[in-house]
C-alpha atoms as a PDB file:
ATOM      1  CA  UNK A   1      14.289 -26.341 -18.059  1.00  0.00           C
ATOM      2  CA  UNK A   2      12.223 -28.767 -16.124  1.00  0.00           C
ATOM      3  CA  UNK A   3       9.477 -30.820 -17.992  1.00  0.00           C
ATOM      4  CA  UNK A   4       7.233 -29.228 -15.464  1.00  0.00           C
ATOM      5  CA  UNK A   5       8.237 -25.609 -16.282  1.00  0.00           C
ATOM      6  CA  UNK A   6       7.613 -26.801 -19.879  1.00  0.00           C
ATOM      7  CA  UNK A   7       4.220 -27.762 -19.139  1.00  0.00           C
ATOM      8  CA  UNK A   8       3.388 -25.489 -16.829  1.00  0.00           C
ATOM      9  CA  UNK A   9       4.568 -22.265 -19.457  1.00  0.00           C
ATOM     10  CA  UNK A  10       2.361 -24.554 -21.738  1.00  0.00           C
ATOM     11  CA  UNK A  11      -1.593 -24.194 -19.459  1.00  0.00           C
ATOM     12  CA  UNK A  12      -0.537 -20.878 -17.876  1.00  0.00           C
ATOM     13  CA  UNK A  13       1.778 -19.089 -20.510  1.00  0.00           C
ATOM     14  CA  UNK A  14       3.502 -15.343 -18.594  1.00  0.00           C
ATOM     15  CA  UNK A  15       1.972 -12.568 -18.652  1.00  0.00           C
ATOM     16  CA  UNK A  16       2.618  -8.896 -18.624  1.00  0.00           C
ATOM     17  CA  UNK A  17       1.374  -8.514 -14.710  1.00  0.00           C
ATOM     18  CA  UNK A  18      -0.249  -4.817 -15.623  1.00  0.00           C
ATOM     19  CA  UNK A  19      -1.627  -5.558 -19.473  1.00  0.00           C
ATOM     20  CA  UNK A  20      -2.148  -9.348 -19.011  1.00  0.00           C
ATOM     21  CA  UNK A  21      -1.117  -9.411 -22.373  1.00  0.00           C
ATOM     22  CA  UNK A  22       1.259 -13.015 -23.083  1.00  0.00           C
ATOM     23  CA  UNK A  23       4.513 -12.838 -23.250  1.00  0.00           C
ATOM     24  CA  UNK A  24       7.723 -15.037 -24.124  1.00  0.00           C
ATOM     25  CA  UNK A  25       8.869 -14.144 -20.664  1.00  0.00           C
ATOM     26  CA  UNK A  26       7.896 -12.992 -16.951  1.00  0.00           C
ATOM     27  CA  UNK A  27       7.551  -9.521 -16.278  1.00  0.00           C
ATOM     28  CA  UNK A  28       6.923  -6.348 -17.382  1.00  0.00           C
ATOM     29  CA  UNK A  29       6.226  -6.018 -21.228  1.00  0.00           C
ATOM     30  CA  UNK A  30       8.396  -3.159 -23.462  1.00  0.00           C
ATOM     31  CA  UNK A  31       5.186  -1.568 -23.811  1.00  0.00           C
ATOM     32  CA  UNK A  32       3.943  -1.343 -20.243  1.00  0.00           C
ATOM     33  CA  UNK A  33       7.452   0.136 -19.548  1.00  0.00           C
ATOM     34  CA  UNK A  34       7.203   3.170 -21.365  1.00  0.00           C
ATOM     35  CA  UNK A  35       2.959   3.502 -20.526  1.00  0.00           C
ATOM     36  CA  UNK A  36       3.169   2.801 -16.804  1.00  0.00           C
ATOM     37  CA  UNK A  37       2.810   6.086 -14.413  1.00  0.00           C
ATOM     38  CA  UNK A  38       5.706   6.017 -12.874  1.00  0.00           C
ATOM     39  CA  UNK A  39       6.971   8.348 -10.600  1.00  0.00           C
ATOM     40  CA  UNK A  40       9.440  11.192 -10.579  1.00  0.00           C
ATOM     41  CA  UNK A  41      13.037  12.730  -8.622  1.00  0.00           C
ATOM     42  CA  UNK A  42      10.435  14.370  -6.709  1.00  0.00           C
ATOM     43  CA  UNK A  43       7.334  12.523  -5.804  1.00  0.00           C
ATOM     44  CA  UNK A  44       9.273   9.470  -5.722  1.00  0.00           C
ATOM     45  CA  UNK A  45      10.065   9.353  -2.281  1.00  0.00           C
ATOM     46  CA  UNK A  46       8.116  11.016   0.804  1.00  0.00           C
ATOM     47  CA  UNK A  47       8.378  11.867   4.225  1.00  0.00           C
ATOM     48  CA  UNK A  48       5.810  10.065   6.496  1.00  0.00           C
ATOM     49  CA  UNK A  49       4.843  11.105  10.276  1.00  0.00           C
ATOM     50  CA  UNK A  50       7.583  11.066  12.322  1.00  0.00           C
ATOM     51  CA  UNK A  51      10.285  11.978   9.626  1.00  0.00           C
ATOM     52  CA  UNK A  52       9.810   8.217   8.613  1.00  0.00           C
ATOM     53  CA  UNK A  53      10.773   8.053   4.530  1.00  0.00           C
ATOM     54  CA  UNK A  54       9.460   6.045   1.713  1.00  0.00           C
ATOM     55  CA  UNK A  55      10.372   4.927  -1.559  1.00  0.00           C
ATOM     56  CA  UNK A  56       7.703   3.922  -4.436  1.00  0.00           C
ATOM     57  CA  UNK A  57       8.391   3.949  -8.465  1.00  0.00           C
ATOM     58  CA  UNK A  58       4.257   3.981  -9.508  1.00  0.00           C
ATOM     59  CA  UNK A  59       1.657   5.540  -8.884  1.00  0.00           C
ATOM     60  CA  UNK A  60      -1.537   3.911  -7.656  1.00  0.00           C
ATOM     61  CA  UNK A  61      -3.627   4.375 -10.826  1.00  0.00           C
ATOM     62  CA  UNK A  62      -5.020   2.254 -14.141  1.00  0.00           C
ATOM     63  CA  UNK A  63      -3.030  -0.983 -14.821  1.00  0.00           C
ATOM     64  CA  UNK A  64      -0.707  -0.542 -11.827  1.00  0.00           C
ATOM     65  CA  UNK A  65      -4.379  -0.343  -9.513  1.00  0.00           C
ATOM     66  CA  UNK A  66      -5.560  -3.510 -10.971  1.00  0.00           C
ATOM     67  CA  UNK A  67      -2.332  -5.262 -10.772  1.00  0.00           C
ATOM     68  CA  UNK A  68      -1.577  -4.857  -7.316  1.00  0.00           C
ATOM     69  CA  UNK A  69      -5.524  -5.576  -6.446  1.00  0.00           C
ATOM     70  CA  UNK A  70      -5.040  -9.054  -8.749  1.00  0.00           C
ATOM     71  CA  UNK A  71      -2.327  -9.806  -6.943  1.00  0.00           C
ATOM     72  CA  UNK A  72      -3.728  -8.913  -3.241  1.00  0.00           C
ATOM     73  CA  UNK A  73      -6.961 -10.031  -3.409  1.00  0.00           C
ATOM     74  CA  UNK A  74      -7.550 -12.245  -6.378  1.00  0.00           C
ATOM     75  CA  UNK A  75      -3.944 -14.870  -6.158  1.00  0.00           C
ATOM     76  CA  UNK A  76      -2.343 -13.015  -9.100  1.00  0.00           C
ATOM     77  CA  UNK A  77       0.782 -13.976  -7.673  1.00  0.00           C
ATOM     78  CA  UNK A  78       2.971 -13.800 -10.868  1.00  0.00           C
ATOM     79  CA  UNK A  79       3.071 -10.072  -9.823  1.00  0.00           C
ATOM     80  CA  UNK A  80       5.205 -10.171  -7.178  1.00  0.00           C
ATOM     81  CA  UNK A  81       8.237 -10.675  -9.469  1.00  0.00           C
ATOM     82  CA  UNK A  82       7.701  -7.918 -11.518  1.00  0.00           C
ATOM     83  CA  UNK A  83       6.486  -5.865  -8.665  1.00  0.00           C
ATOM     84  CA  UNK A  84       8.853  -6.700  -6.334  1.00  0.00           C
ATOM     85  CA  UNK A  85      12.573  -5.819  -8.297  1.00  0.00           C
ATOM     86  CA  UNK A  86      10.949  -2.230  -9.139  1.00  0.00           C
ATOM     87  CA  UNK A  87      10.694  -1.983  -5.586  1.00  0.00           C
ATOM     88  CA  UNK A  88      14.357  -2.970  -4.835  1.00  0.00           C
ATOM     89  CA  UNK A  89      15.373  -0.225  -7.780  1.00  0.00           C
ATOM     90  CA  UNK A  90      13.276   2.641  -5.924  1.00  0.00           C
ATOM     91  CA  UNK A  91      14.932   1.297  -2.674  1.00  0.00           C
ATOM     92  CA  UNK A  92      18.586   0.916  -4.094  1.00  0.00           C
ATOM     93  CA  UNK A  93      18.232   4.482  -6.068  1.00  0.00           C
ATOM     94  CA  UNK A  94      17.016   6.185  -2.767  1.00  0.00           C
ATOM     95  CA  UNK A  95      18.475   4.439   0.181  1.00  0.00           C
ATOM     96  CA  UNK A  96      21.562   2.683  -1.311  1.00  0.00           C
ATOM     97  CA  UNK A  97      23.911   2.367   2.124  1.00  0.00           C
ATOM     98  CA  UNK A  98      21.710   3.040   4.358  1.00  0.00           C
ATOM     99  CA  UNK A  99      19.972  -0.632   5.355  1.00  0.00           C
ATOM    100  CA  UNK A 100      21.636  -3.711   5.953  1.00  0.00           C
ATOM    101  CA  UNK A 101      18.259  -5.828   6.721  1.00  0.00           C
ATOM    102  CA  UNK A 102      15.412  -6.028   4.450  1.00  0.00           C
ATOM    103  CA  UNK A 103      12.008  -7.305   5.939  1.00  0.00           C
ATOM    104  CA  UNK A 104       8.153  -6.597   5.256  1.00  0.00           C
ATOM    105  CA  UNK A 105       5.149  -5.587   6.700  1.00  0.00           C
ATOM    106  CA  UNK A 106       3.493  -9.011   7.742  1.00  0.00           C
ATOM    107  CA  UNK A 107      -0.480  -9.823   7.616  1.00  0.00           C
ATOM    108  CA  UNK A 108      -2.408 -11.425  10.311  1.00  0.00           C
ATOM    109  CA  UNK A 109      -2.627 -15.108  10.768  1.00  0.00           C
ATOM    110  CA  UNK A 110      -6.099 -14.971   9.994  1.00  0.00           C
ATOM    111  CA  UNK A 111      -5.326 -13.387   6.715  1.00  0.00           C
ATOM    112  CA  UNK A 112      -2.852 -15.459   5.785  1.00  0.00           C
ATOM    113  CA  UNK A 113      -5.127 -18.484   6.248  1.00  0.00           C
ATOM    114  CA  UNK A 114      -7.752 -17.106   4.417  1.00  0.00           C
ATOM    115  CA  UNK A 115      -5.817 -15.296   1.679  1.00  0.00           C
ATOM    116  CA  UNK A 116      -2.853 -18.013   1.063  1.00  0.00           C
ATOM    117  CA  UNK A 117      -0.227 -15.957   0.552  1.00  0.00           C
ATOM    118  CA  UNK A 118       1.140 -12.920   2.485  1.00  0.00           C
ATOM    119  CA  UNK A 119       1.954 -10.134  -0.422  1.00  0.00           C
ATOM    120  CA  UNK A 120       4.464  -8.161   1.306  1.00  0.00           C
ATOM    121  CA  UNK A 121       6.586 -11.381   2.069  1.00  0.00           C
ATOM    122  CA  UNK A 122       6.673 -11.986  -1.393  1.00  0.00           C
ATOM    123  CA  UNK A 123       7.406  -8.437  -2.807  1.00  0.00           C
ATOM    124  CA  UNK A 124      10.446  -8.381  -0.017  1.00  0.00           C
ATOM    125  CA  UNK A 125      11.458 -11.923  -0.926  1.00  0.00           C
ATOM    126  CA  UNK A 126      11.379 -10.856  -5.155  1.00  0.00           C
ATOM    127  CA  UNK A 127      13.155  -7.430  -3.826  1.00  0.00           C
ATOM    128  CA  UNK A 128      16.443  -9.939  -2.636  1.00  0.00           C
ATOM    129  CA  UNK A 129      16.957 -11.548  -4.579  1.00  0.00           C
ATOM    130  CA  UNK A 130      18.131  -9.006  -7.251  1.00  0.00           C
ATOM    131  CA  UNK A 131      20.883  -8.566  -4.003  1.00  0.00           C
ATOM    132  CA  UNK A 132      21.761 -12.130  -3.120  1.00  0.00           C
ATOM    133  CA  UNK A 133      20.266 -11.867   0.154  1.00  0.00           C
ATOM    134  CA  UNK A 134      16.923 -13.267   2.151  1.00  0.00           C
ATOM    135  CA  UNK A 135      14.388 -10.816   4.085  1.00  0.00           C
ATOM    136  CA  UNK A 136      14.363 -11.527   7.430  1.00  0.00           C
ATOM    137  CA  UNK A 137      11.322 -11.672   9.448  1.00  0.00           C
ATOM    138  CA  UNK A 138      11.496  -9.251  12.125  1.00  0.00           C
ATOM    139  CA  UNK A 139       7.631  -8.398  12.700  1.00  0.00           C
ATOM    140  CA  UNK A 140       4.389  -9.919  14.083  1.00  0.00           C
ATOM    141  CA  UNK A 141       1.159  -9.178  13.579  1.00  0.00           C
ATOM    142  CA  UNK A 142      -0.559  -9.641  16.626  1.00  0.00           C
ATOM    143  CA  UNK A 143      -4.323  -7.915  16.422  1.00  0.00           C
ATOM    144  CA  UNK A 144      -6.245  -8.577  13.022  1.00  0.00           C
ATOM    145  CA  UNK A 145      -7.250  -4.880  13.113  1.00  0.00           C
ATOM    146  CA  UNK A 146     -10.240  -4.161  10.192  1.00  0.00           C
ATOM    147  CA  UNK A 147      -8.773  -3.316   7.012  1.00  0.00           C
ATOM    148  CA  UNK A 148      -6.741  -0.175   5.801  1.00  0.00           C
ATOM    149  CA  UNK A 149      -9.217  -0.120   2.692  1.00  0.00           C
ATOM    150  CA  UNK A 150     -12.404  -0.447   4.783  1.00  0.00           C
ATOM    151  CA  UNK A 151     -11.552   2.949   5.929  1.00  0.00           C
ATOM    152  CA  UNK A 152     -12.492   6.198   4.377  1.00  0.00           C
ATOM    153  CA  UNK A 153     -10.361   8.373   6.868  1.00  0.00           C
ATOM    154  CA  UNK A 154      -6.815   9.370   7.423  1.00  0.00           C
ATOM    155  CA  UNK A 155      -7.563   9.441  11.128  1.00  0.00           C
ATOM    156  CA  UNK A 156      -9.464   6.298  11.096  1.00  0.00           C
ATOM    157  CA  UNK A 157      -6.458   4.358   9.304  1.00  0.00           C
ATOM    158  CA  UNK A 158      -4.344   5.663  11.809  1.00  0.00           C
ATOM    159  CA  UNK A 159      -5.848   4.742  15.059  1.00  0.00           C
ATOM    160  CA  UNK A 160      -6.619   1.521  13.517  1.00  0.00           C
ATOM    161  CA  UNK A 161      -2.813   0.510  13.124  1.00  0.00           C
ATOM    162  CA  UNK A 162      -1.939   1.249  16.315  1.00  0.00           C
ATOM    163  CA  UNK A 163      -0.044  -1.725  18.575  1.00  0.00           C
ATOM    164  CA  UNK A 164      -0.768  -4.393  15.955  1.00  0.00           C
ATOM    165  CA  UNK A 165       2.506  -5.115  15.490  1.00  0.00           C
ATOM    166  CA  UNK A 166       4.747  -7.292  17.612  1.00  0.00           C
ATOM    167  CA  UNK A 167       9.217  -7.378  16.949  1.00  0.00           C
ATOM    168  CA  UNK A 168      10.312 -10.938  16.045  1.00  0.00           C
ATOM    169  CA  UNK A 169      14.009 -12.168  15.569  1.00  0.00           C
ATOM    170  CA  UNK A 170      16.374  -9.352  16.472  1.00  0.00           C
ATOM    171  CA  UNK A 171      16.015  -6.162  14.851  1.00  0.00           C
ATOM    172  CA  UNK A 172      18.334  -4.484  17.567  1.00  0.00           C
ATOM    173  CA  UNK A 173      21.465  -2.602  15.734  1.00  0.00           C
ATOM    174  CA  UNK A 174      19.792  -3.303  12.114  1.00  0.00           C
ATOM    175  CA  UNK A 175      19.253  -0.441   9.570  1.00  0.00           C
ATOM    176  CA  UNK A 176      16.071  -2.011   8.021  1.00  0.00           C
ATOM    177  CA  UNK A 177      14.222  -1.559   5.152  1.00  0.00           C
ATOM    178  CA  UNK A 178      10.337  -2.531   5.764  1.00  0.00           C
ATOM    179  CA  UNK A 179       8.513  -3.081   2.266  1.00  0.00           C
ATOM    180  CA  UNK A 180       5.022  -3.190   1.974  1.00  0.00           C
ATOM    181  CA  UNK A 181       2.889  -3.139  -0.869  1.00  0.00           C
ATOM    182  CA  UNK A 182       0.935   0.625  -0.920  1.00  0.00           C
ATOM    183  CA  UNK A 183       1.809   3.632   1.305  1.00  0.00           C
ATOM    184  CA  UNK A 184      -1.362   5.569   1.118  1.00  0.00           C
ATOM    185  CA  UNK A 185      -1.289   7.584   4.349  1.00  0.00           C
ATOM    186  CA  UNK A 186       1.961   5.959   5.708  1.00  0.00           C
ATOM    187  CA  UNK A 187       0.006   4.764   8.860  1.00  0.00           C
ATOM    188  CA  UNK A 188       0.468   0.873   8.584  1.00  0.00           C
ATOM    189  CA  UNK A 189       4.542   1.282   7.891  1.00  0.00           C
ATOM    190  CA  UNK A 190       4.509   4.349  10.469  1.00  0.00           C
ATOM    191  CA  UNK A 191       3.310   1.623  13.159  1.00  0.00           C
ATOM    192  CA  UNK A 192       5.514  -1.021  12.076  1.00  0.00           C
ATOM    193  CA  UNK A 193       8.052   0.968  11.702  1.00  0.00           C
ATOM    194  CA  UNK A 194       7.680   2.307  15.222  1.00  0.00           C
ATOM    195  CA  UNK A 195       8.262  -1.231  16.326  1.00  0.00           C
ATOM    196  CA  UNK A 196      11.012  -1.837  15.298  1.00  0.00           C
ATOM    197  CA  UNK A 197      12.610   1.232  16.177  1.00  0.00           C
ATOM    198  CA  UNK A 198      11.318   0.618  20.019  1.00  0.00           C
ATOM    199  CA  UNK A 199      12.995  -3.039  19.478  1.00  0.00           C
ATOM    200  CA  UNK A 200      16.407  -1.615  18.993  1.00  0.00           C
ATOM    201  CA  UNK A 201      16.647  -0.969  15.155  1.00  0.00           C
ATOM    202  CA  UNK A 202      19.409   1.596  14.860  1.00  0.00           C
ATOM    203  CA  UNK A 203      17.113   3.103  11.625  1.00  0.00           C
ATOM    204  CA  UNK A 204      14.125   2.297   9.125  1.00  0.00           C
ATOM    205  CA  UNK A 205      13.621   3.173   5.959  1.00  0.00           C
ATOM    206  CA  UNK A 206      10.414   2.190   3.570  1.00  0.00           C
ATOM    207  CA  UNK A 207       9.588   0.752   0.198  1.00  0.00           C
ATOM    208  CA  UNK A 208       6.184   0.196  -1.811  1.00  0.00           C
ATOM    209  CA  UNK A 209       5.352  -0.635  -4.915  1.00  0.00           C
ATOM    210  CA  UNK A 210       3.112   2.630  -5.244  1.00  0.00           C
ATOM    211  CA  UNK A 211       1.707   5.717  -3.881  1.00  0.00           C
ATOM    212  CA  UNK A 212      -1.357   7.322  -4.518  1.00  0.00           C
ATOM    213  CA  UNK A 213      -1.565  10.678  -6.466  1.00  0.00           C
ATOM    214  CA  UNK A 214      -2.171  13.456  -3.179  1.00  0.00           C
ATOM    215  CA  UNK A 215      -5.288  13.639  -4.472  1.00  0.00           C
ATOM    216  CA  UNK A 216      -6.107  10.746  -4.611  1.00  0.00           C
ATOM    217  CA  UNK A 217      -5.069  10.646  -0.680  1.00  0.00           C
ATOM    218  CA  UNK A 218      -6.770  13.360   0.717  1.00  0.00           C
ATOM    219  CA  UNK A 219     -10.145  11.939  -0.603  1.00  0.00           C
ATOM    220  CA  UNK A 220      -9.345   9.034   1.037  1.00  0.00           C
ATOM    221  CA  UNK A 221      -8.037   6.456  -1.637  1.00  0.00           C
ATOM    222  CA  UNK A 222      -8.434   2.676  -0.962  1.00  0.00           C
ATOM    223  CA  UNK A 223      -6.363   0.004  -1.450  1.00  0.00           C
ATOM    224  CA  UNK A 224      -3.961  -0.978   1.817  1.00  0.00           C
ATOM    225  CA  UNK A 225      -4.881  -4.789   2.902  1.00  0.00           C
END
């Protein structure tokens, strides 16, 4: 280990990314494990508009909530790590053989100058590397449309996601997997996905780190962006 690993575990010691309590090592304490709401064989994956499917092991409640918002909105990158391999397990469980790409649902410049960081990049980038691979970037962002979570709505969120999204690279022939961070109504990956598919992806297939209880949904839960 580096001397400044050593003094960096020394000023910011790891720490369970839903309990915050410290740790010996990153990720996801034993306890957190067993206590997190995960999700089952049959509310672990769902079918979005268009036939479009997705993959999430939480749901979007307690710790798992505050995580994800630390690590949106408030730099708690350390998350991503944690975050990121559950998603390539939900991903590998459901979809195993059917991408060969992965890539992620990209913010807006402005966004990414203001927040530092673009959160789906990173989940996608953690999800790889438990396969010995890189994401590839095969999307633009190209209107910064409001926010998904400034919207109470389902029909709001989905006219606001529409042509935001630009192909990049060469998604032609690919069988991707798009990650993003929530799939609340599906609209955001929906649109992306869309994109792709127009670009000459031969299929797409989606990964988050949660999903909201329906309930939660249908009165219009916040959290995307």
């Amino acid at each position: 280990m580096k001397l400044v690993d050593v003094l960096l575990d020394l000023l910011f010691p790891p720490k369970c990314p839903f309990c915050r309590r410290v740790q010996d090592a990153p990720g996801m304490c034993p306890d957190c494990e067993q206590a997190l709401p995960w999700t089952d064989e049959a509310h672990g994956l769902r079918a979005l508009r268009g036939g479009l499917l997705c993959a999430a092991p939480l749901w979007y409640e307690g710790a798992v909530r505050e995580a994800i918002r630390r690590f949106k909105f408030h730099g708690g990158v350390s998350a991503a790590g944690p975050l990121g391999e559950l998603i390539a397990q939900a991903a590998a469980e459901r979809f195993s053989g059917e991408f060969d790409v992965v890539t992620w649902v990209p913010v807006s410049a402005k966004r990414l100058r203001k927040r530092g960081y673009d959160q789906s990049r990173l989940l996608a980038e953690h999800a790889c590397k438990l396969w010995g691979v890189e994401p590839e970037a095969l999307l633009r962002k190209v209107r910064d449309n409001p926010a998904q979570s400034s919207l109470d709505s389902a029909e709001d969120r989905w006219k606001n996601t529409r042509d935001v999204y630009e192909a990049q690279g060469d998604p032609a022939g690919k069988r991707v997997l798009l990650i993003d961070d929530i799939c609340s109504t599906g609209a955001t990956l929906v649109s992306a996905a869309g994109t792709l598919l127009s670009a000459g992806a031969a299929g797409v297939v989606c990964a988050a780190a949660a999903f909201p209880r329906p309930e939660e949904e249908n009165r219009g839960e916040k959290g995307k962006e």
